[in-house]
Structures are given as structure tokens and as C-alpha cells.
C-alpha atoms as a PDB file:
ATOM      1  CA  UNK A   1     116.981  71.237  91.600  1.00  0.00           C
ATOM      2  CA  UNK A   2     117.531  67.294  91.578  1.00  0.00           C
ATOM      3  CA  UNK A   3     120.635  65.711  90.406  1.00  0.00           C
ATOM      4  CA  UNK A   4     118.297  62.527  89.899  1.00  0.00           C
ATOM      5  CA  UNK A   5     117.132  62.238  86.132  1.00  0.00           C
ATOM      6  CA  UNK A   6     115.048  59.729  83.872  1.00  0.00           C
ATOM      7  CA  UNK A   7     116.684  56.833  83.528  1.00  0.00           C
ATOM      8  CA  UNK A   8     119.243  56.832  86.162  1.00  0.00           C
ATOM      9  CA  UNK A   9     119.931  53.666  88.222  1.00  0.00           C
ATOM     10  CA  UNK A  10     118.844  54.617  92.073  1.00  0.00           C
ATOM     11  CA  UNK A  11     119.195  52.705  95.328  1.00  0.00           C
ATOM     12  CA  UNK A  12     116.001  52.600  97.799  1.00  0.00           C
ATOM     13  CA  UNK A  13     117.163  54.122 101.221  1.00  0.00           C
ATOM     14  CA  UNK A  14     114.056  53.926 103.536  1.00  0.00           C
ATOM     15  CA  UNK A  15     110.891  52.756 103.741  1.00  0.00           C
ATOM     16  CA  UNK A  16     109.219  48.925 102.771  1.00  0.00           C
ATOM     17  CA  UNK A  17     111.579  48.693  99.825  1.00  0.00           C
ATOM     18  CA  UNK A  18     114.864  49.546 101.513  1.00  0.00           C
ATOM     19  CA  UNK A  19     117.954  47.555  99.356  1.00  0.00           C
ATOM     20  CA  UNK A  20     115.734  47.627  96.299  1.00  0.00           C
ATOM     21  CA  UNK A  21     118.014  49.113  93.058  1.00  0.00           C
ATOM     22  CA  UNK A  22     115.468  50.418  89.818  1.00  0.00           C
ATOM     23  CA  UNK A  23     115.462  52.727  87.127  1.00  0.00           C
ATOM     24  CA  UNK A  24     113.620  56.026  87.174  1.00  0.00           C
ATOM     25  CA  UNK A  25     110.548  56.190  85.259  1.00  0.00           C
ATOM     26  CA  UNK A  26     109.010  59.396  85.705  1.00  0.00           C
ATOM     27  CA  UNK A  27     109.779  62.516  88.383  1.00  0.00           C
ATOM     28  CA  UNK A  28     107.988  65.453  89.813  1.00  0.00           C
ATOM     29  CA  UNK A  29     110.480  68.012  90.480  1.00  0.00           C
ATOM     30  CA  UNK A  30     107.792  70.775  92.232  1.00  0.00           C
ATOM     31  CA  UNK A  31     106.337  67.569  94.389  1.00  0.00           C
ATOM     32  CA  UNK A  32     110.007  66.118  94.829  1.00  0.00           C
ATOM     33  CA  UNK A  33     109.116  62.610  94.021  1.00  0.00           C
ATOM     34  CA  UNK A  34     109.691  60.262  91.283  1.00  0.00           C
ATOM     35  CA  UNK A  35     108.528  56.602  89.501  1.00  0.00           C
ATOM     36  CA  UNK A  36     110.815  53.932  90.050  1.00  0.00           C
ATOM     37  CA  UNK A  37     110.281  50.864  87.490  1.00  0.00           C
ATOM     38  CA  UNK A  38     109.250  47.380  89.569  1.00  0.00           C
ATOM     39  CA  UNK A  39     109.223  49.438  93.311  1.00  0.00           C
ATOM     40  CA  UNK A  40     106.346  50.960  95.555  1.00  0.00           C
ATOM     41  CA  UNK A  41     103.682  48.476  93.249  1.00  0.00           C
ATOM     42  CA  UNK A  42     100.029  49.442  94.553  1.00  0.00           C
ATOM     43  CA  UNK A  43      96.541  47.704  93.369  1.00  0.00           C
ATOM     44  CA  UNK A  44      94.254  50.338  91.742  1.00  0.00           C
ATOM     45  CA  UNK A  45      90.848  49.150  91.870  1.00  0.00           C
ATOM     46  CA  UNK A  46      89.081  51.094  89.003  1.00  0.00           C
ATOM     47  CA  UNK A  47      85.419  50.770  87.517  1.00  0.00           C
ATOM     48  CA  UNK A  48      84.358  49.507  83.789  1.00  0.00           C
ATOM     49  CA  UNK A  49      85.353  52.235  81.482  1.00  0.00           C
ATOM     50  CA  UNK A  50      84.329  52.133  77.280  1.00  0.00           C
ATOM     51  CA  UNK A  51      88.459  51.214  76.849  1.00  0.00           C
ATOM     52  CA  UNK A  52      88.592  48.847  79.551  1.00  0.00           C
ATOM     53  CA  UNK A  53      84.561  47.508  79.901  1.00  0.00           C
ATOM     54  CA  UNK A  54      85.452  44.698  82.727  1.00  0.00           C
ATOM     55  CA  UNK A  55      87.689  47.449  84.906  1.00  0.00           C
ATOM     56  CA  UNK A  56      89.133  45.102  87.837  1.00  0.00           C
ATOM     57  CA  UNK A  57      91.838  45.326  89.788  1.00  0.00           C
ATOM     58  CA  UNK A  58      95.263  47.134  88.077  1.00  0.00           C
ATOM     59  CA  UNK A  59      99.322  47.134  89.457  1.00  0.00           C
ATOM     60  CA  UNK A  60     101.393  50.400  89.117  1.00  0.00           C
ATOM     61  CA  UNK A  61     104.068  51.980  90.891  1.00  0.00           C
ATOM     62  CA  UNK A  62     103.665  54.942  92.709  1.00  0.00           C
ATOM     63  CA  UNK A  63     106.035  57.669  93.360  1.00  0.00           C
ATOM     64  CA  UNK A  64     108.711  58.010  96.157  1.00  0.00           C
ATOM     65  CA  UNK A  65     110.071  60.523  97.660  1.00  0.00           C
ATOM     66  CA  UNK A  66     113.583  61.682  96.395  1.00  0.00           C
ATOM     67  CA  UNK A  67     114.957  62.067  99.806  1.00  0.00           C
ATOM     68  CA  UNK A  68     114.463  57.970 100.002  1.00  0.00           C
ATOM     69  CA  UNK A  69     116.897  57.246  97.564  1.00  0.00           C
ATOM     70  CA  UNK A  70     120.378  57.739  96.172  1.00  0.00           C
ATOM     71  CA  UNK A  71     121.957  57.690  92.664  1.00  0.00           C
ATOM     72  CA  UNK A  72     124.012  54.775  91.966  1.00  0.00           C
ATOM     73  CA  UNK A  73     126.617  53.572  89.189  1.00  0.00           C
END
């Protein structure tokens, strides 16, 4: 069980965005990772689709590990 939630404020420990502060977004409790709003930003390249016909290149975040951050006030 996490003591992280949705919408808590969290501190980056590790990794490329170490110092970085964000909100949660989304977590996976059975993969222990979560979404952190504006941190971990990757390019998805994805193909022409009937709701998006010119596809192209598209920014998201990605999930980090919970181990990699801490809960802050």
C-alpha cells in the first residue's frame, strides 16, 4: 500500500529529473508507479488515425517509479 495519492504534491528523488516538485496525475499501485504532471515528458511518434488523420509526433509524461520520489507539503 502507498501513502502517495492523486493529487498530492511530490518531490523527484533520482533519476534525470532529480529537484523537480509536481502533482500526481495518475498511479499504478500493482506496477508501483505513478504520472507526475510536467515530469518524465517523452515524444510518442504515432501514425494517422480517423480522430487524428495527420498523426505526428505527441508529448506525455510517463510514469515513475514511487521509490523515486517523496511526498511533500
Amino acid at each position: 500500500m502507498t501513502k502517495i495519492k492523486k493529487e498530492d504534491r511530490v518531490l523527484i528523488l533520482s533519476g534525470n529529473h532529480k529537484g523537480i516538485e509536481g502533482i500526481i496525475m495518475k498511479i499504478f499501485p500493482k506496477k508501483n508507479k505513478a504520472i507526475v504532471r510536467g515530469v518524465n515528458i517523452i515524444k510518442r511518434h504515432t501514425k494517422g488515425t480517423p480522430k487524428n488523420p495527420k498523426g505526428g509526433i505527441i508529448e506525455k509524461e510517463a510514469p515513475i517509479h514511487l521509490s523515486n520520489m517523496i511526498k511533500i507539503k
